[in-house]
PDB file of N, CA and C in Angstrom:
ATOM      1  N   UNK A   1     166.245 127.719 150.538  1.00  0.00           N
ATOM      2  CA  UNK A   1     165.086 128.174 151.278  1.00  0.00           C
ATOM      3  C   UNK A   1     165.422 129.505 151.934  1.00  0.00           C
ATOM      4  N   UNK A   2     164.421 130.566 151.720  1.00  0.00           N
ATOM      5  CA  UNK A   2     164.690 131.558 152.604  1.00  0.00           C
ATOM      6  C   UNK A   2     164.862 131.526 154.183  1.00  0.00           C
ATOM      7  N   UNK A   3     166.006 132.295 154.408  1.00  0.00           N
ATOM      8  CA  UNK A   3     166.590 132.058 155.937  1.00  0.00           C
ATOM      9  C   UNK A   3     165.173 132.525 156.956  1.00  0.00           C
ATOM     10  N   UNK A   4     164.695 133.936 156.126  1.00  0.00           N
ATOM     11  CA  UNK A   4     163.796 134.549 157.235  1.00  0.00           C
ATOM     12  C   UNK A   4     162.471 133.549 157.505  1.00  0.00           C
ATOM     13  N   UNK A   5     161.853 132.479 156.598  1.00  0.00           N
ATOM     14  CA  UNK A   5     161.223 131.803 156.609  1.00  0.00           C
ATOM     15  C   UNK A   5     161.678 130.523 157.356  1.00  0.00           C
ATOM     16  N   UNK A   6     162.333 130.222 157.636  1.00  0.00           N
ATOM     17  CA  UNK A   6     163.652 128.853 157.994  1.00  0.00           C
ATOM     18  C   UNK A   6     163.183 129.224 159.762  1.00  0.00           C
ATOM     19  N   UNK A   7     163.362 130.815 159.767  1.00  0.00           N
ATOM     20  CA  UNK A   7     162.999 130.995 160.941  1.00  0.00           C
ATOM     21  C   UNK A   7     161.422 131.077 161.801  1.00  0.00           C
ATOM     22  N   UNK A   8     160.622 131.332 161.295  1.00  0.00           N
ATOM     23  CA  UNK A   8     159.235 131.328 161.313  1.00  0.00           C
ATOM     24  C   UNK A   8     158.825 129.917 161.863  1.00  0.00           C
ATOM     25  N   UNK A   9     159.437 129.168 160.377  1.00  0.00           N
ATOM     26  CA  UNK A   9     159.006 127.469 160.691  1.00  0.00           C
ATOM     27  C   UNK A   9     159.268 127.003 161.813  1.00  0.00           C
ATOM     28  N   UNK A  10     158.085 126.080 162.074  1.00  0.00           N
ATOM     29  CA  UNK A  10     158.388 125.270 163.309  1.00  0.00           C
ATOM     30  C   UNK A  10     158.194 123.898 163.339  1.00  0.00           C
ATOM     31  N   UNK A  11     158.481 122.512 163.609  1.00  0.00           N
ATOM     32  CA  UNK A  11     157.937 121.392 163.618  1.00  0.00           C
ATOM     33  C   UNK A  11     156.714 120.969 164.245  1.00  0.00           C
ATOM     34  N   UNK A  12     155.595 120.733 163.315  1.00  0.00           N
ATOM     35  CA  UNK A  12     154.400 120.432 163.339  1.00  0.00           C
ATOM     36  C   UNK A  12     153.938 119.596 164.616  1.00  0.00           C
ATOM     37  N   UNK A  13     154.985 118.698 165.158  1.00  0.00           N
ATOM     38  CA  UNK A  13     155.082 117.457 166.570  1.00  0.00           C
ATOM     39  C   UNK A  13     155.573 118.622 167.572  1.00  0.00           C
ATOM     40  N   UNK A  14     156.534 118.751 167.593  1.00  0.00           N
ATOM     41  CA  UNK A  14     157.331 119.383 168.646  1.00  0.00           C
ATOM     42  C   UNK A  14     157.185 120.928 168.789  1.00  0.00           C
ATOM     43  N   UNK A  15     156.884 121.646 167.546  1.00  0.00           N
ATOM     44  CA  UNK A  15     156.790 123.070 167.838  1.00  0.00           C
ATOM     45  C   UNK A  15     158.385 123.627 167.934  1.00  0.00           C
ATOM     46  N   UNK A  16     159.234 122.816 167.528  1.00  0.00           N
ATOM     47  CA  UNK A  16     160.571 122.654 168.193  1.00  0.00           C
ATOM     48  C   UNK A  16     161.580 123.425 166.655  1.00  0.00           C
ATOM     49  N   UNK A  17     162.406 124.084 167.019  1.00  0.00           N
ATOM     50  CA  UNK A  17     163.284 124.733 165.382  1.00  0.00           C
ATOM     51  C   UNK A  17     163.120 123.441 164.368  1.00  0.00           C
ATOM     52  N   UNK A  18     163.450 124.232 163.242  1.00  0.00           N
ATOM     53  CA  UNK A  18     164.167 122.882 162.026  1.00  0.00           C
ATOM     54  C   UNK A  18     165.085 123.609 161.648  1.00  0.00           C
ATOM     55  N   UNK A  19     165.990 122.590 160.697  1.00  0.00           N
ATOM     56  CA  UNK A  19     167.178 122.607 159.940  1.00  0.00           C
ATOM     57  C   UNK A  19     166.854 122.256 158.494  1.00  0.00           C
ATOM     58  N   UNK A  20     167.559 122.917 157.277  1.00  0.00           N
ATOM     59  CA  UNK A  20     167.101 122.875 155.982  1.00  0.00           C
ATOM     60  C   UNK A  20     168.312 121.878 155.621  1.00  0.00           C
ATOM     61  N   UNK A  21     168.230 121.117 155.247  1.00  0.00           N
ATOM     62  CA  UNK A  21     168.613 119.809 154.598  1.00  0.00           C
ATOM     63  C   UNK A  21     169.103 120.632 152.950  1.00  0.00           C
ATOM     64  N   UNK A  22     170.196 121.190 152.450  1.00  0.00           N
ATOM     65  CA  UNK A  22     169.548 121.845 150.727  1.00  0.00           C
ATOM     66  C   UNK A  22     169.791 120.896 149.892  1.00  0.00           C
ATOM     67  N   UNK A  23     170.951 119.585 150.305  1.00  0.00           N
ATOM     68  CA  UNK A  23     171.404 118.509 149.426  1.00  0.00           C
ATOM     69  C   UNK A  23     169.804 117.764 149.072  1.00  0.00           C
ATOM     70  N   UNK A  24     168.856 117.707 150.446  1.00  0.00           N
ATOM     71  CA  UNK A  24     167.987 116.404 150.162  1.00  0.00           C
ATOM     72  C   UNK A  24     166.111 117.287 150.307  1.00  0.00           C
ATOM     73  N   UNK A  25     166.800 118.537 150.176  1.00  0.00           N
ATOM     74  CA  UNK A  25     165.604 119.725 149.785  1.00  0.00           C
ATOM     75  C   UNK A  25     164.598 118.849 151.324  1.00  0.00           C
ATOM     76  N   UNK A  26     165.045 118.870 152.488  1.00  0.00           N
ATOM     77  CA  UNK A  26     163.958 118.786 153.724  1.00  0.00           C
ATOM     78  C   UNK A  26     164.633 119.553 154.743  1.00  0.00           C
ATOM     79  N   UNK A  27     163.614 119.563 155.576  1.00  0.00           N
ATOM     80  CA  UNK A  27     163.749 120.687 156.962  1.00  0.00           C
ATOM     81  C   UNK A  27     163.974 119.182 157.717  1.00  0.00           C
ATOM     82  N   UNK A  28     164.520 119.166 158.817  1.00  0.00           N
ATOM     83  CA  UNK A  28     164.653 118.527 159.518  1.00  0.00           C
ATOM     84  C   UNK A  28     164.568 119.266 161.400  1.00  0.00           C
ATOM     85  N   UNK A  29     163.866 118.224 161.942  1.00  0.00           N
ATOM     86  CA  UNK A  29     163.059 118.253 162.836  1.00  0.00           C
ATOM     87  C   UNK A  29     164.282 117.555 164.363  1.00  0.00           C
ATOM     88  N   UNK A  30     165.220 117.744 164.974  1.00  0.00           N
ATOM     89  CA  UNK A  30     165.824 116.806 165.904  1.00  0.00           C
ATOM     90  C   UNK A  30     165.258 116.651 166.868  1.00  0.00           C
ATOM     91  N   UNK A  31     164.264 117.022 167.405  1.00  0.00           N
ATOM     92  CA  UNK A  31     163.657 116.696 168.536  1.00  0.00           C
ATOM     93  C   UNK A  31     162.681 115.289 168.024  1.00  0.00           C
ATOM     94  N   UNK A  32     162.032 116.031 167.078  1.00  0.00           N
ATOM     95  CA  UNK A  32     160.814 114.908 166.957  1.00  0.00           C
ATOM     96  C   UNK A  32     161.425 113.435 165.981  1.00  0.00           C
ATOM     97  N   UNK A  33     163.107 113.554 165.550  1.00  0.00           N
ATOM     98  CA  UNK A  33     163.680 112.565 164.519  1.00  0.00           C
ATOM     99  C   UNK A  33     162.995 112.804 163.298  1.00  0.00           C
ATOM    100  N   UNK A  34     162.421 113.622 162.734  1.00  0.00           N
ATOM    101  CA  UNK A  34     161.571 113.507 161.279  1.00  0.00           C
ATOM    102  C   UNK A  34     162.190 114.355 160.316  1.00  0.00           C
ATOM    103  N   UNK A  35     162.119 114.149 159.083  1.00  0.00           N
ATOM    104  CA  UNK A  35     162.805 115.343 157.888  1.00  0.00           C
ATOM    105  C   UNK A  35     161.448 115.055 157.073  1.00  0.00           C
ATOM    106  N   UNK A  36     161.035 116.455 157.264  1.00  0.00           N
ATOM    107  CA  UNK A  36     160.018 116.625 156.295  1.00  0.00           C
ATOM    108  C   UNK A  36     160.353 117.572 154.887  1.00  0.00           C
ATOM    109  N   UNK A  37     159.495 116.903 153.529  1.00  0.00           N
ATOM    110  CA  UNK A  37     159.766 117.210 152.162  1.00  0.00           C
ATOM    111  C   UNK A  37     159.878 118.666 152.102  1.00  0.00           C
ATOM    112  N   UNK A  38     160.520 118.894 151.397  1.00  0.00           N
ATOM    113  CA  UNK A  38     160.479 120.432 150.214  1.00  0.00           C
ATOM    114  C   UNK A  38     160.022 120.571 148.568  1.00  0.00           C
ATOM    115  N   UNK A  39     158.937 120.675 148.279  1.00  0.00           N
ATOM    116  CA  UNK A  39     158.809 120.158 147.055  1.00  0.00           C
ATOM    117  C   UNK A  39     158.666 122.103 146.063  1.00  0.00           C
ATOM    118  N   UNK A  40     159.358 121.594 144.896  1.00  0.00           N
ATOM    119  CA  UNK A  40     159.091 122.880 144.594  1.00  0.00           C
ATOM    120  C   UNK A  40     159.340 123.991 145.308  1.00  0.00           C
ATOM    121  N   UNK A  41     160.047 124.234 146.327  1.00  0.00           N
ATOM    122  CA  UNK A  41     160.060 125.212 147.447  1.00  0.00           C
ATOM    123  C   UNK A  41     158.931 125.469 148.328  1.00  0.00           C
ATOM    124  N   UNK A  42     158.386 124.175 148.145  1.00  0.00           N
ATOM    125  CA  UNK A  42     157.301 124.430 149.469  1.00  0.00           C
ATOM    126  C   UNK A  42     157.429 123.339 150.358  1.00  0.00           C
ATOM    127  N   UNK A  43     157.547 123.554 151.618  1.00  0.00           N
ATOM    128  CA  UNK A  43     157.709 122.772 152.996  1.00  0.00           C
ATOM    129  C   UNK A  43     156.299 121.948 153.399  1.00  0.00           C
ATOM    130  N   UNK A  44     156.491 120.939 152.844  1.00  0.00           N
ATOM    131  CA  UNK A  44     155.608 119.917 153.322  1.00  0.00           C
ATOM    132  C   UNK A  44     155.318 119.676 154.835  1.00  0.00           C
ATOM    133  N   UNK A  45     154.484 120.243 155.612  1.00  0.00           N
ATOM    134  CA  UNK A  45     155.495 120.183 157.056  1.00  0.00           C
ATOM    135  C   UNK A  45     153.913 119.055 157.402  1.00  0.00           C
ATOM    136  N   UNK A  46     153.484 118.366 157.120  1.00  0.00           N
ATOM    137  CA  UNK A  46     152.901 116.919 157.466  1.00  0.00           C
ATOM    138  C   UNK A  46     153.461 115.971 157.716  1.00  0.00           C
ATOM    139  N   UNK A  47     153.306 115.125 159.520  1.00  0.00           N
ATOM    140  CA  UNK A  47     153.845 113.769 159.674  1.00  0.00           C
ATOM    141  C   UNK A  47     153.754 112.814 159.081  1.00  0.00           C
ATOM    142  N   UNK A  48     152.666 112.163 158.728  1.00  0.00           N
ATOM    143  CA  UNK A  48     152.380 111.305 157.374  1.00  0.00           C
ATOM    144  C   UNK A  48     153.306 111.671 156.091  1.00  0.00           C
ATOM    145  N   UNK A  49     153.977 112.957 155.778  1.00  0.00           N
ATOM    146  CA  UNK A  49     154.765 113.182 154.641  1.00  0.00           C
ATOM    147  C   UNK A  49     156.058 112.622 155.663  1.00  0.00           C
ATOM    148  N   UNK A  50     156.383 112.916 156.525  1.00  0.00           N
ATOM    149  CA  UNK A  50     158.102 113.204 156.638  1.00  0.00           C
ATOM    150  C   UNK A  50     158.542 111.676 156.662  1.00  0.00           C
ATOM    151  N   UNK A  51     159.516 111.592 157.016  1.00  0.00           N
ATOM    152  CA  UNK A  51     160.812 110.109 157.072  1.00  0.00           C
ATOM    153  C   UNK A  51     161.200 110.112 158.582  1.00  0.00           C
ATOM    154  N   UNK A  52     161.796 109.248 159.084  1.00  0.00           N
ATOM    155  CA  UNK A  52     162.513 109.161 160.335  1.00  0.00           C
ATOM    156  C   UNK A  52     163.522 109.394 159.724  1.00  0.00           C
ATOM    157  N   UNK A  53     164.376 109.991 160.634  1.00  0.00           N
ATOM    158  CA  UNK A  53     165.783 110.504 160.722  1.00  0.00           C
ATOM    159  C   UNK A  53     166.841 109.294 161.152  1.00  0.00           C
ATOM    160  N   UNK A  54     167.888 108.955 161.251  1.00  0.00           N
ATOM    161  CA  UNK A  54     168.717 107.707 161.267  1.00  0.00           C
ATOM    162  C   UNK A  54     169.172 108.384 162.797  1.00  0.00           C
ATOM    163  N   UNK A  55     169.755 107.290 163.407  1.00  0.00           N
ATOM    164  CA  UNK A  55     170.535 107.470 164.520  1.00  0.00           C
ATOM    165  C   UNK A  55     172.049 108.560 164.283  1.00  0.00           C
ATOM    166  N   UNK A  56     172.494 108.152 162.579  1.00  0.00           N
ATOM    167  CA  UNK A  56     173.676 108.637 162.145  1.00  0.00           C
ATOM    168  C   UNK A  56     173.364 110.023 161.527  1.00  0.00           C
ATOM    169  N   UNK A  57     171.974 110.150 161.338  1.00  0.00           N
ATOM    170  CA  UNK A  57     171.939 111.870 160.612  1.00  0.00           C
ATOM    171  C   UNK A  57     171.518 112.590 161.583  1.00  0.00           C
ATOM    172  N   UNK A  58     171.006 111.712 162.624  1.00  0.00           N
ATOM    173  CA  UNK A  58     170.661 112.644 164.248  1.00  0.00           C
ATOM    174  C   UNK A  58     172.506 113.101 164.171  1.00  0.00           C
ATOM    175  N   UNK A  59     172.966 112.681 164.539  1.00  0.00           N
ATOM    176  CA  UNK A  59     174.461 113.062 165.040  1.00  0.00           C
ATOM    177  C   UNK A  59     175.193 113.798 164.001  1.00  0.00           C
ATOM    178  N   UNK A  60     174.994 113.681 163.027  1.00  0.00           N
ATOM    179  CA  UNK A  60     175.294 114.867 161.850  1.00  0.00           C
ATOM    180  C   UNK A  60     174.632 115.895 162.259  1.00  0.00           C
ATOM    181  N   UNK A  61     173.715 115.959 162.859  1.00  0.00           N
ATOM    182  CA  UNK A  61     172.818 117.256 162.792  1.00  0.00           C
ATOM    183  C   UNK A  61     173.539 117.723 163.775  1.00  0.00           C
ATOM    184  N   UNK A  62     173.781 117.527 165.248  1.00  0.00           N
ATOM    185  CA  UNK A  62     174.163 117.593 166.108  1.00  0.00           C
ATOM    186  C   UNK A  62     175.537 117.745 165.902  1.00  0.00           C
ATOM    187  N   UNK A  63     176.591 117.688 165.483  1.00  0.00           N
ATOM    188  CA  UNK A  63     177.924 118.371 164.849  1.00  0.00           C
ATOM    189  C   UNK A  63     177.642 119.174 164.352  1.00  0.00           C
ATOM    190  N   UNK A  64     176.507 119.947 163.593  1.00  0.00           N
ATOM    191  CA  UNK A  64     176.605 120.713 162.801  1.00  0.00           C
ATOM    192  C   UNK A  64     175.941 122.239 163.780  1.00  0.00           C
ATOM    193  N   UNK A  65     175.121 121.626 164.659  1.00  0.00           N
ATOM    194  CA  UNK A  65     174.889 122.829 165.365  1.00  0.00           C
ATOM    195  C   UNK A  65     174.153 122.460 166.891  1.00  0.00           C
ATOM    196  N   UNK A  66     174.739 122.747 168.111  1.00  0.00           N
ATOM    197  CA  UNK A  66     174.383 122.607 169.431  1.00  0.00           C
ATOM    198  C   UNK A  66     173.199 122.107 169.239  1.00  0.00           C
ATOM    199  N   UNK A  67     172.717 121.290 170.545  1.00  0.00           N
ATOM    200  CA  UNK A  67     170.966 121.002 170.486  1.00  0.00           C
ATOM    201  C   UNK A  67     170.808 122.357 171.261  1.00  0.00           C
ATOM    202  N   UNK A  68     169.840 122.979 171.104  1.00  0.00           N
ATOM    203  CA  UNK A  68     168.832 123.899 171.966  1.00  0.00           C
ATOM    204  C   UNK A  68     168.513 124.028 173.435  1.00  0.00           C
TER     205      UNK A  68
END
């Protein structure tokens, strides 16, 4: 996913950054717990589309870069 776009995006709940997932092609959301789709290179950014996030990929996320 383009970085300069990565930056633009925002989570649809929270308004809050995301994180690009590239193994599982989703943005992920830590405030709101949600990873929403990437299909084709386009960011699904609908709640009804996304997944809850695990207690254990919250904390992956969170090793991987400060909360905000």
């Amino acid at each position: 996913m383009d970085t300069k776009l990565l930056e633009l995006l925002v989570c649809p709940v929270t308004k809050g950054p995301l994180d690009f997932d590239r193994e599982r092609q989703e943005l992920l959301s830590r405030s709101a717990r949600l990873a929403y789709p990437v299909r084709k290179g386009i960011p699904i950014l609908l709640e009804n589309e996304a997944r809850t996030l695990s207690d254990e990929e919250i904390d992956k996320l969170a090793a991987l870069r400060p909360p905000l």
